[in-house]
Every structure is written in structure tokens, then in C-alpha cells.
N, C-alpha and C. Protein backbone atom coordinates (compact mmCIF):
# COMPACT_ATOMS: atom_id res chain seq x y z
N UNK A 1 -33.19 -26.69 20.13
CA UNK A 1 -32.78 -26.37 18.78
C UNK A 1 -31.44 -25.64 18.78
N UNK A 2 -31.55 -24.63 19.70
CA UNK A 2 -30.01 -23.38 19.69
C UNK A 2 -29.09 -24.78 19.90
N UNK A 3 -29.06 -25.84 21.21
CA UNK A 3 -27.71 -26.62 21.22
C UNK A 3 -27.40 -27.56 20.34
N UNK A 4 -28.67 -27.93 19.42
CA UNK A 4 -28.26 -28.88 18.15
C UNK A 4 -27.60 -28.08 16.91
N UNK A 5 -27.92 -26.81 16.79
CA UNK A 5 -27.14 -25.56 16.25
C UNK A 5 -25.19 -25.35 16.80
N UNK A 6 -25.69 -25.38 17.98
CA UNK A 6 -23.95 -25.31 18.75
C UNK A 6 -23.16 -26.63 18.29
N UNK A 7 -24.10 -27.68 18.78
CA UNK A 7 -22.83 -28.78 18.42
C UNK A 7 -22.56 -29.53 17.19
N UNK A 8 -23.60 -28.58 16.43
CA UNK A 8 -23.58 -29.04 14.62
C UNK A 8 -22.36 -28.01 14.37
N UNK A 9 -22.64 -27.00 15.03
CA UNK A 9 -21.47 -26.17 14.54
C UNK A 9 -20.17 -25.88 15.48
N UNK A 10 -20.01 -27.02 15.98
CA UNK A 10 -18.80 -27.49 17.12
C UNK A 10 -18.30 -28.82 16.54
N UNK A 11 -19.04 -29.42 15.70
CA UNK A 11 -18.64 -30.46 15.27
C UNK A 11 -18.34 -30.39 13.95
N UNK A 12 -18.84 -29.36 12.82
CA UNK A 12 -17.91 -28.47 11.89
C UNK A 12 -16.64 -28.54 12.19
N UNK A 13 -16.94 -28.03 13.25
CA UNK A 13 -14.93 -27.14 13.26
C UNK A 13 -14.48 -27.67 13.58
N UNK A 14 -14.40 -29.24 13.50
CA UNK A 14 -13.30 -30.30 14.01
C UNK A 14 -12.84 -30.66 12.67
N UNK A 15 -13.52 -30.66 11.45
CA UNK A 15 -13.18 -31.40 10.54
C UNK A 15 -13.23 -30.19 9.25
N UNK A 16 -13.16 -28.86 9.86
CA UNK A 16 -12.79 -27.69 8.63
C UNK A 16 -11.93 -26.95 9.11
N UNK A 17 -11.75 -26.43 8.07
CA UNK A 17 -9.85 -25.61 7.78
C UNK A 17 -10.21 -24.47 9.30
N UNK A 18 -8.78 -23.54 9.47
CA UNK A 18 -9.08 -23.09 10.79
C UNK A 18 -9.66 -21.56 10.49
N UNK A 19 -9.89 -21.39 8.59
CA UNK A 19 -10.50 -20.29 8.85
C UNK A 19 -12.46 -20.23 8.45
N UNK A 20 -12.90 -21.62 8.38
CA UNK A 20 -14.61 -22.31 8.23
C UNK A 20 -14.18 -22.44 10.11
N UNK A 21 -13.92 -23.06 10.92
CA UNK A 21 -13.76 -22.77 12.37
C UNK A 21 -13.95 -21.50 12.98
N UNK A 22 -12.96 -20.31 12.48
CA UNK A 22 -13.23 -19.38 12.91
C UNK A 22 -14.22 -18.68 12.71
N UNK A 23 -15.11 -18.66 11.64
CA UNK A 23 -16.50 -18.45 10.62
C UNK A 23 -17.29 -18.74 11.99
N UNK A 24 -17.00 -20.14 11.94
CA UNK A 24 -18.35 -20.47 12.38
C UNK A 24 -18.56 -20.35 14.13
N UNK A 25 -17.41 -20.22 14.67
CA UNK A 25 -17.65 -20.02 16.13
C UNK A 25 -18.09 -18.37 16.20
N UNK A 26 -17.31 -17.50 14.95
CA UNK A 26 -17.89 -16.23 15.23
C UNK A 26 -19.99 -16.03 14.77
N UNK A 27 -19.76 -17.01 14.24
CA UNK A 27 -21.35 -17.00 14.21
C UNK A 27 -22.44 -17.38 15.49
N UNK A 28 -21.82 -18.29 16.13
CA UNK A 28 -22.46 -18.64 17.34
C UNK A 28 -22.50 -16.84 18.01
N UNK A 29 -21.39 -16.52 18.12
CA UNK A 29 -21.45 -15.55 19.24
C UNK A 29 -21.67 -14.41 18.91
N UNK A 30 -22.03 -14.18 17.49
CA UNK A 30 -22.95 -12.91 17.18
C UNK A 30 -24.14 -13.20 17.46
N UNK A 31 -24.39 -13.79 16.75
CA UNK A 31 -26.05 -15.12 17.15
C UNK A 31 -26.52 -14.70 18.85
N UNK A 32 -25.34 -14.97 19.32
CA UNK A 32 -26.04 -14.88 21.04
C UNK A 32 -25.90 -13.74 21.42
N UNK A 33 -24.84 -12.69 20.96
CA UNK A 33 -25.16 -11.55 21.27
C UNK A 33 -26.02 -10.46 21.28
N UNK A 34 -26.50 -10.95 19.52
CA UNK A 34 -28.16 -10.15 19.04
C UNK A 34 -28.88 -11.53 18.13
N UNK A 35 -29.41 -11.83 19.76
CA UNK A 35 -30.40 -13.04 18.71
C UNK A 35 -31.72 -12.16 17.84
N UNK A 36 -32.22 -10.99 18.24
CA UNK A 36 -33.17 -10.71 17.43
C UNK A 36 -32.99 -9.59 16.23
N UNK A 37 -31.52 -9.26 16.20
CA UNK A 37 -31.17 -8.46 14.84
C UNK A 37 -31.39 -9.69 13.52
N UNK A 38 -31.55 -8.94 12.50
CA UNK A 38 -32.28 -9.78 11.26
C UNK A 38 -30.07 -9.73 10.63
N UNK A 39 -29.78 -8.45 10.90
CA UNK A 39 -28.53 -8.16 10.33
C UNK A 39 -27.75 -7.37 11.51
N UNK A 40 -26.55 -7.68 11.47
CA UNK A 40 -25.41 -6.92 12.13
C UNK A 40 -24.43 -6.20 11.35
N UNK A 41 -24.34 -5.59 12.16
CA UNK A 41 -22.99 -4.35 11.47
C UNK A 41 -22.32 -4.76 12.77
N UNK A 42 -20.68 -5.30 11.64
CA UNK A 42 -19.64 -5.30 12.42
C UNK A 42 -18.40 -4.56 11.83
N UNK A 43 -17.61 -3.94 12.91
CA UNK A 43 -16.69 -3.26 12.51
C UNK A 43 -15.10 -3.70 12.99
N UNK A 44 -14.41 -4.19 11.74
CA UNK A 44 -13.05 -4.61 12.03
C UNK A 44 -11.95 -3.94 12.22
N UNK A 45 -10.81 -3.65 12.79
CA UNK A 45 -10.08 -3.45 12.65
C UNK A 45 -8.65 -4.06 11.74
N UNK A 46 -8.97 -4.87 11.24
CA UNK A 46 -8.34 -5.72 10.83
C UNK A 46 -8.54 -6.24 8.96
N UNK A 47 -8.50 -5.21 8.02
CA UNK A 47 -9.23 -5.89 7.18
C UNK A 47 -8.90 -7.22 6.36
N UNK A 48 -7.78 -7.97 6.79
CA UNK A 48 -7.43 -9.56 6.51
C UNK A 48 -8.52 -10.81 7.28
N UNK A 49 -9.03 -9.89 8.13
CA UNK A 49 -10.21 -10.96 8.41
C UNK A 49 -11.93 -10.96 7.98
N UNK A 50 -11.97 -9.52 7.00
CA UNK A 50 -13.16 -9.58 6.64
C UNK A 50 -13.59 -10.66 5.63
N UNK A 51 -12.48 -12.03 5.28
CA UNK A 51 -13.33 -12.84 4.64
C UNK A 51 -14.25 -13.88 5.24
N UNK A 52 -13.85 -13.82 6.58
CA UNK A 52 -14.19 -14.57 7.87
C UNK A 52 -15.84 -14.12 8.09
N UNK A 53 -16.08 -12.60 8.17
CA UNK A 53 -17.44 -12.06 8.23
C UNK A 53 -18.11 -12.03 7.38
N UNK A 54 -17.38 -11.43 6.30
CA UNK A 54 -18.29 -11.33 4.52
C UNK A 54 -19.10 -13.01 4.43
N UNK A 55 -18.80 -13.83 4.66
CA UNK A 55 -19.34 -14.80 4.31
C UNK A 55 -20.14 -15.46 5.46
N UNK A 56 -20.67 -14.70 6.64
CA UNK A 56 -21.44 -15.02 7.49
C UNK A 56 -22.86 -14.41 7.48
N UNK A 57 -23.93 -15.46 7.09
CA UNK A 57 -25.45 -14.95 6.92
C UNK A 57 -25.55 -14.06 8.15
N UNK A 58 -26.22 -13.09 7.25
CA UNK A 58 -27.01 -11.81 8.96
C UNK A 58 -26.04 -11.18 9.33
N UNK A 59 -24.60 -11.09 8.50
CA UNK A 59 -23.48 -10.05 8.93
C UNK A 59 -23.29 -9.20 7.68
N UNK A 60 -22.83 -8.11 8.48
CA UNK A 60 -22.53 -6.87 7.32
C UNK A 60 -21.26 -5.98 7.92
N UNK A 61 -20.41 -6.25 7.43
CA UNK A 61 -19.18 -5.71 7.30
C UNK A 61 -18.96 -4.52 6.94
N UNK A 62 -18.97 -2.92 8.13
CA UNK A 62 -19.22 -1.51 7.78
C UNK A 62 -17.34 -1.45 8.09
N UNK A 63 -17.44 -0.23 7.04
CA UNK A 63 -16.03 0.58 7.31
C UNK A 63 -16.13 1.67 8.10
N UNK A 64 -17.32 2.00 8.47
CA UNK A 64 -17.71 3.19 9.60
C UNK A 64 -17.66 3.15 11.17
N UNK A 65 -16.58 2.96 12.16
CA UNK A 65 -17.30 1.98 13.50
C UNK A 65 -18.51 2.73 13.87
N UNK A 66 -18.97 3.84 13.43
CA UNK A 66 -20.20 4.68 13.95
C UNK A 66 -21.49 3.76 13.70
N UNK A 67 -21.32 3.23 12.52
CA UNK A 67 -22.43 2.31 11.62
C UNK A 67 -22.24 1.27 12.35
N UNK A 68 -21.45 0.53 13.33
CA UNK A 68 -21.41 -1.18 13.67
C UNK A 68 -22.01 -1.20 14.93
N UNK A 69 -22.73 -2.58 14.91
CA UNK A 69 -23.63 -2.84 16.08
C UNK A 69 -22.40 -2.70 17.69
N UNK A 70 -21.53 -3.80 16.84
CA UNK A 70 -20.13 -4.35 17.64
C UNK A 70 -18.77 -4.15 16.65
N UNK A 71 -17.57 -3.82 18.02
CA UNK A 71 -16.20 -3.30 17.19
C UNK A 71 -15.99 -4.83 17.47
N UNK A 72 -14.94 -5.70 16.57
CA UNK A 72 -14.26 -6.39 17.12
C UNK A 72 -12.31 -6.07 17.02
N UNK A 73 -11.91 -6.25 17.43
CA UNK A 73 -10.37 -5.62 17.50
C UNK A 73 -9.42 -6.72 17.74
N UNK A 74 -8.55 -6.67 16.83
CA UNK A 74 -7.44 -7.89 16.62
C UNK A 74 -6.52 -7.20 17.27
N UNK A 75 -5.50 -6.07 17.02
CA UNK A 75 -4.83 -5.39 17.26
C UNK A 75 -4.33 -3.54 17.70
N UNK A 76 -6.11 -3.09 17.81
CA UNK A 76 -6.17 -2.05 18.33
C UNK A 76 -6.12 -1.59 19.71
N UNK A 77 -5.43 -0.51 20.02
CA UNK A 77 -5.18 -0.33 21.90
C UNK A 77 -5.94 0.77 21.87
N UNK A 78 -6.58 1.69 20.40
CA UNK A 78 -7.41 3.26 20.60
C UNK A 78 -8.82 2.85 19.86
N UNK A 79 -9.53 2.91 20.80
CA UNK A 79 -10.61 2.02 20.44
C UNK A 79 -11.79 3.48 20.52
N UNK A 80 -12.06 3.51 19.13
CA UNK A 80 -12.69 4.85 18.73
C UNK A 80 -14.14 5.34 19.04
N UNK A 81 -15.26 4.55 19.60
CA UNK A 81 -16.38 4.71 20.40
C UNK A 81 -16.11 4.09 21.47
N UNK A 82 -16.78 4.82 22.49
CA UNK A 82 -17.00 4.27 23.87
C UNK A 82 -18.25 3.63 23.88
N UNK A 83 -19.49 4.02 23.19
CA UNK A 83 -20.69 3.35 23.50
C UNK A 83 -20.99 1.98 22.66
N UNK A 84 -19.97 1.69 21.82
CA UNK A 84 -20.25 0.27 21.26
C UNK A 84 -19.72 -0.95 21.76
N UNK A 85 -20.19 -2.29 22.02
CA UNK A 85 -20.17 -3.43 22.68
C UNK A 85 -18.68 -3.54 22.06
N UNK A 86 -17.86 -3.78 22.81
CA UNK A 86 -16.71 -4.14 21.92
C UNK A 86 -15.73 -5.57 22.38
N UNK A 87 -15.76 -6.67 21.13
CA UNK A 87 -15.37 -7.94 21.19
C UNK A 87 -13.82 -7.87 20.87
N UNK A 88 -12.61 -8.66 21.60
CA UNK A 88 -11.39 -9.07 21.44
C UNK A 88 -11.47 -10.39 20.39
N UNK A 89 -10.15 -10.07 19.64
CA UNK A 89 -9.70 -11.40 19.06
C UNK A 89 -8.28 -11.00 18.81
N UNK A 90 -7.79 -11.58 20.19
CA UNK A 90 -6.21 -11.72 20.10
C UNK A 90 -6.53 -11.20 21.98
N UNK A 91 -5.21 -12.24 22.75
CA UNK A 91 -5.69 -12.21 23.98
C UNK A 91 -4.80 -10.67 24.91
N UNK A 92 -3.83 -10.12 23.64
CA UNK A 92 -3.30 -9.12 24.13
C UNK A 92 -4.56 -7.54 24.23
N UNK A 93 -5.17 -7.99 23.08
CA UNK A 93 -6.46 -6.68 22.96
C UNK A 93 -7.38 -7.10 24.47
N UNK A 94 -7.55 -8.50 24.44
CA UNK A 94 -8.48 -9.01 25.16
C UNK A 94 -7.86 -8.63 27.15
N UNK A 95 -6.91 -8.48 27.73
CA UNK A 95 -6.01 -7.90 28.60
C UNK A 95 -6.30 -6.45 28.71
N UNK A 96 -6.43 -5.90 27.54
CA UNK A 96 -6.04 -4.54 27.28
C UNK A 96 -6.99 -4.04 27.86
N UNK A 97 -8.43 -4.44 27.50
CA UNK A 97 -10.01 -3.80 27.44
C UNK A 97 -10.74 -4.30 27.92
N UNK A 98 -10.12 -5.42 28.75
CA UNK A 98 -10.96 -6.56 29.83
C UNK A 98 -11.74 -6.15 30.55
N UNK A 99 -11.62 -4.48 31.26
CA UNK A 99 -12.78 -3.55 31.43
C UNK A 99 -14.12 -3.33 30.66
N UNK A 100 -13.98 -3.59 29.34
CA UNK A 100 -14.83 -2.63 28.33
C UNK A 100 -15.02 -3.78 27.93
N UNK A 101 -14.99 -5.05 27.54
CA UNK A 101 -14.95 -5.81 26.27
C UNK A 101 -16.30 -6.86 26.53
N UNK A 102 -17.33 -7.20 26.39
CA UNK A 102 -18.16 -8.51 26.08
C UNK A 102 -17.39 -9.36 26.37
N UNK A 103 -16.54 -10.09 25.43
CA UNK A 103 -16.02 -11.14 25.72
C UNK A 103 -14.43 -11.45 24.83
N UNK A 104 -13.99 -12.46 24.88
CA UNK A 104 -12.91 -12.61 23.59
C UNK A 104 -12.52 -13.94 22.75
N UNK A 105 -12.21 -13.89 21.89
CA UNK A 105 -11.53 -14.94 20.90
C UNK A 105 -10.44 -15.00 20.75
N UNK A 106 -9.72 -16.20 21.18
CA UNK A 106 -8.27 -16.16 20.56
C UNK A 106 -7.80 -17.52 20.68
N UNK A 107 -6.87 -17.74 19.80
CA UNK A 107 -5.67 -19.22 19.54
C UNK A 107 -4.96 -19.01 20.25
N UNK A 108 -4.84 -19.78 20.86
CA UNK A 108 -3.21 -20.10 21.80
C UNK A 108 -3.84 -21.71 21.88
N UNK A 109 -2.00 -21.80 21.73
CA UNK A 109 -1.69 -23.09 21.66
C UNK A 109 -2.36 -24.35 20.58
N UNK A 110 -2.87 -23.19 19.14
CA UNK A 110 -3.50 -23.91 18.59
C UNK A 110 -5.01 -24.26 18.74
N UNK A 111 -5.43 -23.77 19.71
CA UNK A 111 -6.99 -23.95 20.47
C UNK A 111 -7.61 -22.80 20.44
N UNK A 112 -8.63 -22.71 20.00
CA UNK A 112 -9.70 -21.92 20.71
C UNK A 112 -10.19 -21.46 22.00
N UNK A 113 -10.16 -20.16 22.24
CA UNK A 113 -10.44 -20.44 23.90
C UNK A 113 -11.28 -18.94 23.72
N UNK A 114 -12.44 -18.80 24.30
CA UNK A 114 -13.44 -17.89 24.13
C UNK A 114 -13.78 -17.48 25.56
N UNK A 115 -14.22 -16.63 26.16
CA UNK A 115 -14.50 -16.10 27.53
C UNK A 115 -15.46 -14.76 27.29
N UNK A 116 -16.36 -14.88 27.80
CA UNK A 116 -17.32 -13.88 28.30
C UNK A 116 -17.15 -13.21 29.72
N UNK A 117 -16.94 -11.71 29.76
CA UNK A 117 -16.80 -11.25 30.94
C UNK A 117 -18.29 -10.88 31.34
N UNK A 118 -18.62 -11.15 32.51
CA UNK A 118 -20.07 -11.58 33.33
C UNK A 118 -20.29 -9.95 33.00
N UNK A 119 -19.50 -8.84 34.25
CA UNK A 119 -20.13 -7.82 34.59
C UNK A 119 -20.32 -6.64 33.06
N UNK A 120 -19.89 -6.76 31.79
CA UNK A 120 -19.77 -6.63 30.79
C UNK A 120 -20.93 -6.23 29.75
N UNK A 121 -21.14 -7.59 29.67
CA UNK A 121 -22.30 -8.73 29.56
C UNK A 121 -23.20 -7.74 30.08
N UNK A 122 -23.66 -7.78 31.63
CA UNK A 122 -24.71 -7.10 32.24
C UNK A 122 -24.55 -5.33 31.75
N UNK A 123 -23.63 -4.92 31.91
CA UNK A 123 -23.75 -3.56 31.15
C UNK A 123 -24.28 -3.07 29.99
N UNK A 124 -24.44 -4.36 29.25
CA UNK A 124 -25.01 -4.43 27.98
C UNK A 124 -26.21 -4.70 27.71
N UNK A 125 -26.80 -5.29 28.72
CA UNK A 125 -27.87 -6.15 28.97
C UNK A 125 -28.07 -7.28 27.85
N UNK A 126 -26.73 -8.28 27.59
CA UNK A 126 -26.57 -9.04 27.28
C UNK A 126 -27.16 -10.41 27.99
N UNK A 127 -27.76 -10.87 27.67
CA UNK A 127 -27.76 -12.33 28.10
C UNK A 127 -27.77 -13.89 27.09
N UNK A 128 -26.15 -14.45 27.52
CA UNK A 128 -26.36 -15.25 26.54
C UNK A 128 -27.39 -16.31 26.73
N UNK A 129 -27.47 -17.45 26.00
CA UNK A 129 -27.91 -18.57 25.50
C UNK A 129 -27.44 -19.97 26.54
N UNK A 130 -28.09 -21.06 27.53
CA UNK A 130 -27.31 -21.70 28.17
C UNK A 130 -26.26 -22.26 27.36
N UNK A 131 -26.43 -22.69 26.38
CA UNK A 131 -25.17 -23.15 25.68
C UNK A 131 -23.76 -22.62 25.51
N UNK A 132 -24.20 -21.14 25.85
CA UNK A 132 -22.47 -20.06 26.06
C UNK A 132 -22.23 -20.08 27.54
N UNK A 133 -23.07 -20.28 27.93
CA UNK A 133 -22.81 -19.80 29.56
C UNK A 133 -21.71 -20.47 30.73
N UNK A 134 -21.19 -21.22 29.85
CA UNK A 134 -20.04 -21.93 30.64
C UNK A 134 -18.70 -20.83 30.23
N UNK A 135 -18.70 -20.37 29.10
CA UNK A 135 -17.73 -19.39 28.71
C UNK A 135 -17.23 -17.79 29.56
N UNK A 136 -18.49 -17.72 30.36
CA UNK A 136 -18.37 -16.66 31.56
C UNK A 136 -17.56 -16.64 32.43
N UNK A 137 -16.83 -15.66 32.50
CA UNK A 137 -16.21 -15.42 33.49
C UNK A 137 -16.50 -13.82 34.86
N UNK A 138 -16.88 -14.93 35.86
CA UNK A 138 -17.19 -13.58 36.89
C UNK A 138 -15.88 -12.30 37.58
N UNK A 139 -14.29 -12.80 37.26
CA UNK A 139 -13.68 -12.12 37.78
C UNK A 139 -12.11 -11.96 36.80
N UNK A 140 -12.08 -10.99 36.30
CA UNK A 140 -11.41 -11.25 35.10
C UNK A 140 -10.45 -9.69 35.49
């Protein structure tokens, strides 16, 4: 069921605008990050992309990062909790915190390109879904 989910929503984003794409791949990977939260608190740095979250079932968009399950960070280098899972989107944040970060999102070259850092992941006691698991990376 989860991979008829992935490639229903891999096959979306071939034929919707690039911000229903970005929607929906960030849904996969909240999805796998807390498959058994009913709701997430996510915290942006960025508020030009909260139309991207606001409109994702089982997400909730806090202005508190104290309140968010997960930070995600477009363009922050002072990243204000240490104990929250914290996701890149933009591959310069994603460089930055490649220590600290789950995983990342970013365009280049027009593409999507997503990566999960393995030892991360395990700090979290994350475990994705086989359907993400090609996105891992063990040495980053």
C-alpha cells in the first residue's frame, strides 16, 4: 500500500506545477518520518513556503520551534534547538548541518534530489519505509 502511495504520488509530480510537487514529496517524508503521529508540528524558517505545509493533511504549521516535532530550514546557519530532528531544503543549509540534519530537499538543476543521512536517521531512531531507503546515504 505505502509504494502504491509513493508512486501515485511520484507520478503526481510529473504532471503538477513545481509547487503541488513540492507538497507532495514533502508529504511522503513527513509520512516516513512520523508514521504514527495523527499531526505534526513543523517549524519553518522561511515563511514563503508555509503554503506548501498549510495545505498538507496531518501538518500544522507552529511559529514556536519549541512547539515543532521537526525544524525544516531553507536558509538558516543558527539553528535554535539542538534536540529537534532537523530537515534541509536548500543544499547550502543541507552542507552546513550535514552533522545534525535527517535528511535534505533541494532543486538543482531543476530536479529534485532528496538524501537521507544513515547515522542521523539512527540518532533519531528513525527508520524509514523501503520505499525511501534508496535515498540514504551512509557517508556524507
Amino acid at each position: 500500500m505505502k509504494k502504491l502511495l509513493l508512486y501515485l504520488s511520484l507520478a503526481l509530480t510529473l504532471v503538477a506545477s513545481p509547487i503541488e510537487k513540492e507538497r507532495s514529496i514533502y508529504q511522503t517524508i513527513l509520512r516516513a518520518i512520523f508514521p504514527e503521529k495523527a499531526v505534526i508540528n513543523v517549524w519553518l524558517d522561511n515563511p514563503k513556503k508555509y503554503e506548501i505545509f498549510e495545505k498538507i493533511h496531518g501538518v500544522h504549521v507552529v511559529k514556536n520551534h519549541k512547539d515543532a516535532d521537526i525544524l525544516i530550514l531553507y536558509h538558516s546557519f543558527d539553528v535554535p534547538a539542538k534536540d529537534k530532528i532537523i530537515f534541509a531544503d536548500g543544499y547550502l543549509v543541507f552542507e552546513h548541518f550535514k552533522n545534525r540534519i535527517v535528511g535534505g530537499f533541494y532543486w538543482q538543476k531543476g530536479r529534485p534530489n532528496l538524501v537521507f543521512v544513515k547515522k542521523n536517521l539512527k540518532d533519531h531512531n528513525i527508520t524509514l519505509p523501503p520505499s525511501l531507503r534508496d535515498y540514504i546515504e551512509d557517508d556524507m
